[in-house]
PDB file of N, CA and C in Angstrom:
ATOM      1  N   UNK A   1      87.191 106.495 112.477  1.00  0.00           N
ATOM      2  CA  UNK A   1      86.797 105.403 111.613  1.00  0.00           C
ATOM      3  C   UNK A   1      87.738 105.398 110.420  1.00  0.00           C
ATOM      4  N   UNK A   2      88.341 104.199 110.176  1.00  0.00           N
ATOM      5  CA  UNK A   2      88.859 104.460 108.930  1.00  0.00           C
ATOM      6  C   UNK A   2      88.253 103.578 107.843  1.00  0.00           C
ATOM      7  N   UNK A   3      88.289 104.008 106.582  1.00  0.00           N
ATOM      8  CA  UNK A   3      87.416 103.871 105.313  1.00  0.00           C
ATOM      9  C   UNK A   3      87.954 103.364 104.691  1.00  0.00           C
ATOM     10  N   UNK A   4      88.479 101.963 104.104  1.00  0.00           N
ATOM     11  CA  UNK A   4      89.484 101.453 103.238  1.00  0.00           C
ATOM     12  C   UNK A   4      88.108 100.168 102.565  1.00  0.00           C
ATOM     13  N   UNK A   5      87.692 100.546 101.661  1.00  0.00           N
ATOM     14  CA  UNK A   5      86.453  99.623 101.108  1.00  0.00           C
ATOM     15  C   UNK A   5      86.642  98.962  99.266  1.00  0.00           C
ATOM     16  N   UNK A   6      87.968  99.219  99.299  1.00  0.00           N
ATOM     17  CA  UNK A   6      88.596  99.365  97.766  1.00  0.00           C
ATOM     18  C   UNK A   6      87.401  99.202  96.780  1.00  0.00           C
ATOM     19  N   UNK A   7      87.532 101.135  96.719  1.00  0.00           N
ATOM     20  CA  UNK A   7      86.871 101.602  95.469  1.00  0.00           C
ATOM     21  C   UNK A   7      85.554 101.327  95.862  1.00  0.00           C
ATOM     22  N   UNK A   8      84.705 101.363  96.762  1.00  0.00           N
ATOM     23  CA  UNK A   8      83.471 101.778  97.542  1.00  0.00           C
ATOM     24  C   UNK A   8      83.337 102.574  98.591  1.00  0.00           C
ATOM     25  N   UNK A   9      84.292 103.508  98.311  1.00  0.00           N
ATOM     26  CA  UNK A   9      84.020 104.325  99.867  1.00  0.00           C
ATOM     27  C   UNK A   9      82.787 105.294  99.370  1.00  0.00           C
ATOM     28  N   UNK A  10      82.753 105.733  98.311  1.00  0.00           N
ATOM     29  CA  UNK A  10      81.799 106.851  97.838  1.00  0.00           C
ATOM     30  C   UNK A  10      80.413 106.229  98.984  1.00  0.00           C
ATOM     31  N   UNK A  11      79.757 104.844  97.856  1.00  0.00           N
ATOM     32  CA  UNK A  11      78.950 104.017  98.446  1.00  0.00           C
ATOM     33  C   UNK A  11      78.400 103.778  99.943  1.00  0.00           C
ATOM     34  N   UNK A  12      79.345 103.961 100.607  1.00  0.00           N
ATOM     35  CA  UNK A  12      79.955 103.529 102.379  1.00  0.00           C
ATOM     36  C   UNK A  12      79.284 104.893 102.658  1.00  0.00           C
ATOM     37  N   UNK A  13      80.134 106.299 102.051  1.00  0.00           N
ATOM     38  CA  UNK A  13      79.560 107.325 102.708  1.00  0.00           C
ATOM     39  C   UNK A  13      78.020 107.775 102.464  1.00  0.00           C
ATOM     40  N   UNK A  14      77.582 107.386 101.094  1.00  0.00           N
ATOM     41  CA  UNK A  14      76.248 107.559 100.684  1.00  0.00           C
ATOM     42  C   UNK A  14      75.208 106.785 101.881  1.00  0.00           C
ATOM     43  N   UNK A  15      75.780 105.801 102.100  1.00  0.00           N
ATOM     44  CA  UNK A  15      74.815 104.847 102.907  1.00  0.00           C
ATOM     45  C   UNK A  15      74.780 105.502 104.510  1.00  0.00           C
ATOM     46  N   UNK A  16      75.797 106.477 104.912  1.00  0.00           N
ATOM     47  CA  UNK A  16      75.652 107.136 105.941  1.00  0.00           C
ATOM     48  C   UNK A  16      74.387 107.781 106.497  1.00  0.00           C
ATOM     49  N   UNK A  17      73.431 108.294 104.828  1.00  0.00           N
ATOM     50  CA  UNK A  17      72.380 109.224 105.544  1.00  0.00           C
ATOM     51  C   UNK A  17      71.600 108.693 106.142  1.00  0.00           C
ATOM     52  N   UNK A  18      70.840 109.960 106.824  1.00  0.00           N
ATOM     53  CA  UNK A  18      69.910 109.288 108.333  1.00  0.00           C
ATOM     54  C   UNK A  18      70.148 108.570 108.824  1.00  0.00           C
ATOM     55  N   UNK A  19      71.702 108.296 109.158  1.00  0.00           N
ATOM     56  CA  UNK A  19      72.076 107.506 110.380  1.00  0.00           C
ATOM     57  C   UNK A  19      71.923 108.482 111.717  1.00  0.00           C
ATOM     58  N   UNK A  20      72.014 108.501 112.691  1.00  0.00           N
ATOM     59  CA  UNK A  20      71.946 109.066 113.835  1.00  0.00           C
ATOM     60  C   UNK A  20      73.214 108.859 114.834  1.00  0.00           C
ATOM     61  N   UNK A  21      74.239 108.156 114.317  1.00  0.00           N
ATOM     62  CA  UNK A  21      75.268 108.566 115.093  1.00  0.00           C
ATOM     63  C   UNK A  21      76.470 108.480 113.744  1.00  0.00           C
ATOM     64  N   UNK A  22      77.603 109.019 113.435  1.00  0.00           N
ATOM     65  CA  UNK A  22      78.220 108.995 112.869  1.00  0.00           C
ATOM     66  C   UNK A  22      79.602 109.395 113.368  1.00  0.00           C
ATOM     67  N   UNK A  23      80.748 109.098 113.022  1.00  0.00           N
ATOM     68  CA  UNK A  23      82.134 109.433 113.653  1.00  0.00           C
ATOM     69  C   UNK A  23      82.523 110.947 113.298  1.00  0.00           C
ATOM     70  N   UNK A  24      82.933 111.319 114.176  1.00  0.00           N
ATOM     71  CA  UNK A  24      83.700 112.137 114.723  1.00  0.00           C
ATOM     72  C   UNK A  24      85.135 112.755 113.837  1.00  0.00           C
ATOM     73  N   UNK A  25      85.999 111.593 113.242  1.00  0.00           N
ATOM     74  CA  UNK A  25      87.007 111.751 112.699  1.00  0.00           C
ATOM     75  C   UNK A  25      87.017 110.361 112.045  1.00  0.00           C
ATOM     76  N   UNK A  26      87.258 110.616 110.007  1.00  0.00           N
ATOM     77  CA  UNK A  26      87.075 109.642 109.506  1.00  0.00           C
ATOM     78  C   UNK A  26      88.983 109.459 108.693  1.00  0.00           C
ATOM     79  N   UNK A  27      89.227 108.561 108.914  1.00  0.00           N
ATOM     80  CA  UNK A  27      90.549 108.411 107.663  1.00  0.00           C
ATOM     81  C   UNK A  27      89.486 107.655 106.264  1.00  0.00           C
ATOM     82  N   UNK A  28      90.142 108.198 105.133  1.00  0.00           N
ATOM     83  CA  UNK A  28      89.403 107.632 103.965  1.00  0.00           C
ATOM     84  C   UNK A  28      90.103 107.290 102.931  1.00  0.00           C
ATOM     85  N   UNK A  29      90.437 106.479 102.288  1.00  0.00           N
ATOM     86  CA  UNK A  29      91.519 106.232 101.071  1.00  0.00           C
ATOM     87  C   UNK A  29      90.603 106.984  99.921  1.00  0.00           C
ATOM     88  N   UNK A  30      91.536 107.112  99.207  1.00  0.00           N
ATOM     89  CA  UNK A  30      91.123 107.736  97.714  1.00  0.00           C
ATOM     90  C   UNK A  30      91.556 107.496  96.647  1.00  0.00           C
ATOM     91  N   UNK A  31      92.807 106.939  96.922  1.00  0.00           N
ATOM     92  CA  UNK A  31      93.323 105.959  95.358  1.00  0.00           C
ATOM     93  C   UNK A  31      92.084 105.906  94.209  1.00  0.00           C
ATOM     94  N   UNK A  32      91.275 105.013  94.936  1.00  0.00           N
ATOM     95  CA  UNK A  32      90.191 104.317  93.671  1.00  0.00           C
ATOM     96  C   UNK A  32      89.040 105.331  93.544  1.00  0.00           C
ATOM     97  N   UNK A  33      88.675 106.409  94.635  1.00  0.00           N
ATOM     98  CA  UNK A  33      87.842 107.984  94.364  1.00  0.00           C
ATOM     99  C   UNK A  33      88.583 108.189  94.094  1.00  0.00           C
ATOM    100  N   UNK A  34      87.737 109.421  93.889  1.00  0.00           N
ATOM    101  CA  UNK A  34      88.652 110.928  93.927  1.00  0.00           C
ATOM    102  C   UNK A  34      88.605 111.568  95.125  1.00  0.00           C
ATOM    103  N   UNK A  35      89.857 112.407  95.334  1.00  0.00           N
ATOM    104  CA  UNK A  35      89.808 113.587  96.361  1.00  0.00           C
ATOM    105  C   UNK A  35      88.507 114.226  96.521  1.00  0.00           C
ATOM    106  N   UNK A  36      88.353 115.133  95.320  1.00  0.00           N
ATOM    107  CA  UNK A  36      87.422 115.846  95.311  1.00  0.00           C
ATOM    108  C   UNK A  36      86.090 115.023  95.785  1.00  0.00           C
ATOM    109  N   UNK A  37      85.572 114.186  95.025  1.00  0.00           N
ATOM    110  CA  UNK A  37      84.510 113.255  95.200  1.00  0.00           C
ATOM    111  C   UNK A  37      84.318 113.050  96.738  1.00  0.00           C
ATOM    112  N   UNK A  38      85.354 112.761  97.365  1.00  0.00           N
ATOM    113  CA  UNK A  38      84.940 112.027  98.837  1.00  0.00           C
ATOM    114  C   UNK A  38      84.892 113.546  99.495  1.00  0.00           C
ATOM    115  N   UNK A  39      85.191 114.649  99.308  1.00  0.00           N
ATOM    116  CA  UNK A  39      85.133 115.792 100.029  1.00  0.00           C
ATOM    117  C   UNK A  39      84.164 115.999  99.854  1.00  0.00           C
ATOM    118  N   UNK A  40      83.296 115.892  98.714  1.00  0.00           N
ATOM    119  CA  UNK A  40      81.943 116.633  98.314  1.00  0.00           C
ATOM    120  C   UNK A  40      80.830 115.504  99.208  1.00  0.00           C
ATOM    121  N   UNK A  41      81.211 114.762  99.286  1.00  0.00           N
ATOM    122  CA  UNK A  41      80.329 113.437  99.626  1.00  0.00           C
ATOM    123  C   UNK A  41      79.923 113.520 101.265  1.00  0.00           C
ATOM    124  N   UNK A  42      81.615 113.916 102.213  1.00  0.00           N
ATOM    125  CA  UNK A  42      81.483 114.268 103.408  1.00  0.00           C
ATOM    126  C   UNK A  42      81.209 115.525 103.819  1.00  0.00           C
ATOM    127  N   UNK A  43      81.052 116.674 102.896  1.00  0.00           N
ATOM    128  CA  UNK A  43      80.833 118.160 103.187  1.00  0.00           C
ATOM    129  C   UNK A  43      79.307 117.991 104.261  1.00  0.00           C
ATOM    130  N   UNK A  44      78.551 117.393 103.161  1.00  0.00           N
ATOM    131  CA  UNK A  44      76.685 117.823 104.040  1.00  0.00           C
ATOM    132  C   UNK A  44      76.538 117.589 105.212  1.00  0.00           C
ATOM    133  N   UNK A  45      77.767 115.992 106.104  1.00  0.00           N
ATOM    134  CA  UNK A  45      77.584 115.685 107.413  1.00  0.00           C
ATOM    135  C   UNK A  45      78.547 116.769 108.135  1.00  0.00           C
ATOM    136  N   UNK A  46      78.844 117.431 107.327  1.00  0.00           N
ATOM    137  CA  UNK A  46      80.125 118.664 108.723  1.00  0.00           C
ATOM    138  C   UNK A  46      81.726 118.487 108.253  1.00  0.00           C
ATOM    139  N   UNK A  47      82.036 117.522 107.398  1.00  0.00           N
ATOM    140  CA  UNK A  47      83.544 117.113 107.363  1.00  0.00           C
ATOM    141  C   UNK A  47      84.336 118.014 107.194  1.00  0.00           C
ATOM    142  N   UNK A  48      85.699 118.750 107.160  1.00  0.00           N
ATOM    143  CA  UNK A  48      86.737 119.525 106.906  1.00  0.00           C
ATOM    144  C   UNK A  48      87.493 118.606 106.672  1.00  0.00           C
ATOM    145  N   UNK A  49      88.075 118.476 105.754  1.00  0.00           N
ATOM    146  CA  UNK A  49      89.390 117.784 105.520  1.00  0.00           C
ATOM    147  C   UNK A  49      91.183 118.082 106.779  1.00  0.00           C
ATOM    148  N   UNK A  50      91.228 117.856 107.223  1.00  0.00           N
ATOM    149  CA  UNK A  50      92.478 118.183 107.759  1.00  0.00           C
ATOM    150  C   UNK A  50      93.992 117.881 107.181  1.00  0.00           C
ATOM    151  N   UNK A  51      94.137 116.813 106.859  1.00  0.00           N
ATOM    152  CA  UNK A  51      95.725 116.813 106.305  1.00  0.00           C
ATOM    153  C   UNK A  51      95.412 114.957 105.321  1.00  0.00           C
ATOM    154  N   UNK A  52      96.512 115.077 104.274  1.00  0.00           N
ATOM    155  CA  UNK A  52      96.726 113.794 104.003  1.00  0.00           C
ATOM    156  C   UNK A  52      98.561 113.160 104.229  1.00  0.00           C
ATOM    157  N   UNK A  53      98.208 111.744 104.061  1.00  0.00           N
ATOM    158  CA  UNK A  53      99.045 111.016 104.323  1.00  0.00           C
ATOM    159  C   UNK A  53      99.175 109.944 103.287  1.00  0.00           C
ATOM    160  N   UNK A  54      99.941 109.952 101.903  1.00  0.00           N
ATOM    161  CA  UNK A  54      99.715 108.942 101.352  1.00  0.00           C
ATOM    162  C   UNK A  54      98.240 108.940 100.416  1.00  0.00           C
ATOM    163  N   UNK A  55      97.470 107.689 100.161  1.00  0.00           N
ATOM    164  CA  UNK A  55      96.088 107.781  99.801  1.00  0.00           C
ATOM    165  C   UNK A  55      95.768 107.689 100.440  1.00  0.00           C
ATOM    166  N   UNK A  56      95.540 108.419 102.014  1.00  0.00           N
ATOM    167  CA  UNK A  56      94.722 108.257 102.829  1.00  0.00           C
ATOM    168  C   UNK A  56      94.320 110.073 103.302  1.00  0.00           C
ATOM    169  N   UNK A  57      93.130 110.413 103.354  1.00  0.00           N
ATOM    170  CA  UNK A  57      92.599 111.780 103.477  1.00  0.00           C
ATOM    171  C   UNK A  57      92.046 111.498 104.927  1.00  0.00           C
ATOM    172  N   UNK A  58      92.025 112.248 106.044  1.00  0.00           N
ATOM    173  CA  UNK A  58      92.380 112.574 107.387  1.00  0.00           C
ATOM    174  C   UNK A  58      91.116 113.959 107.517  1.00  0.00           C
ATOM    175  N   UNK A  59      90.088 113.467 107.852  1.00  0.00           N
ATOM    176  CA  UNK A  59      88.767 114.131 108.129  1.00  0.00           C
ATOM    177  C   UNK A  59      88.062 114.476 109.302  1.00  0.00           C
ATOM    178  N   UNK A  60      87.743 115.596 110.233  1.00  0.00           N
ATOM    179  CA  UNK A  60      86.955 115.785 111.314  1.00  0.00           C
ATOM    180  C   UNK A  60      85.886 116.621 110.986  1.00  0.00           C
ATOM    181  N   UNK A  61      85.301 116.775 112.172  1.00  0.00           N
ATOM    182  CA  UNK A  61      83.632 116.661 112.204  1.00  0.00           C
ATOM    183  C   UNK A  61      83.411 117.403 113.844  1.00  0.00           C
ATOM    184  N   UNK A  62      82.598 118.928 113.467  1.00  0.00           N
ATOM    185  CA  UNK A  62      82.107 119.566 114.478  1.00  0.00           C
ATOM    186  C   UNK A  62      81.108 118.532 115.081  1.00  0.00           C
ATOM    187  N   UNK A  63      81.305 118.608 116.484  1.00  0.00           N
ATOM    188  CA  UNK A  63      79.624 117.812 116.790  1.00  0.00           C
ATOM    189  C   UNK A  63      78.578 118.870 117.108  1.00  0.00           C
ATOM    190  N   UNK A  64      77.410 118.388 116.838  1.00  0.00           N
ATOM    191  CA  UNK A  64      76.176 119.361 116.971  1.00  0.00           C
ATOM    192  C   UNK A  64      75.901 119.442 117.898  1.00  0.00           C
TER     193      UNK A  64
END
């Protein structure tokens, strides 16, 4: 999934909870977050950060 919501991704990921299916591997811009912010935001669903590219942060996800 990629996350480009200029300067609402925080929002986007907040609205994730108690969903019941969620992706696997997210790209996320961060220009308008922060790094930190969107890491802390995707930590509780499983996220690891893997690599960036630009403002774009490159995220996967153990499945349960």
């Amino acid at each position: 999934m990629v996350l480009d919501v200029e300067g609402h991704e925080l929002q986007v990921i907040e609205g994730m909870a108690n969903t019941k299916t969620i992706p696997d591997v997210m790209c996320v811009e961060f220009s308008f977050s922060g790094l930190d912010s969107i890491k802390a935001a995707l930590a509780p669903y499983g996220y690891t950060m893997d690599f960036i590219s630009a403002v774009n942060a490159f995220f996967s996800r153990k499945s349960a």
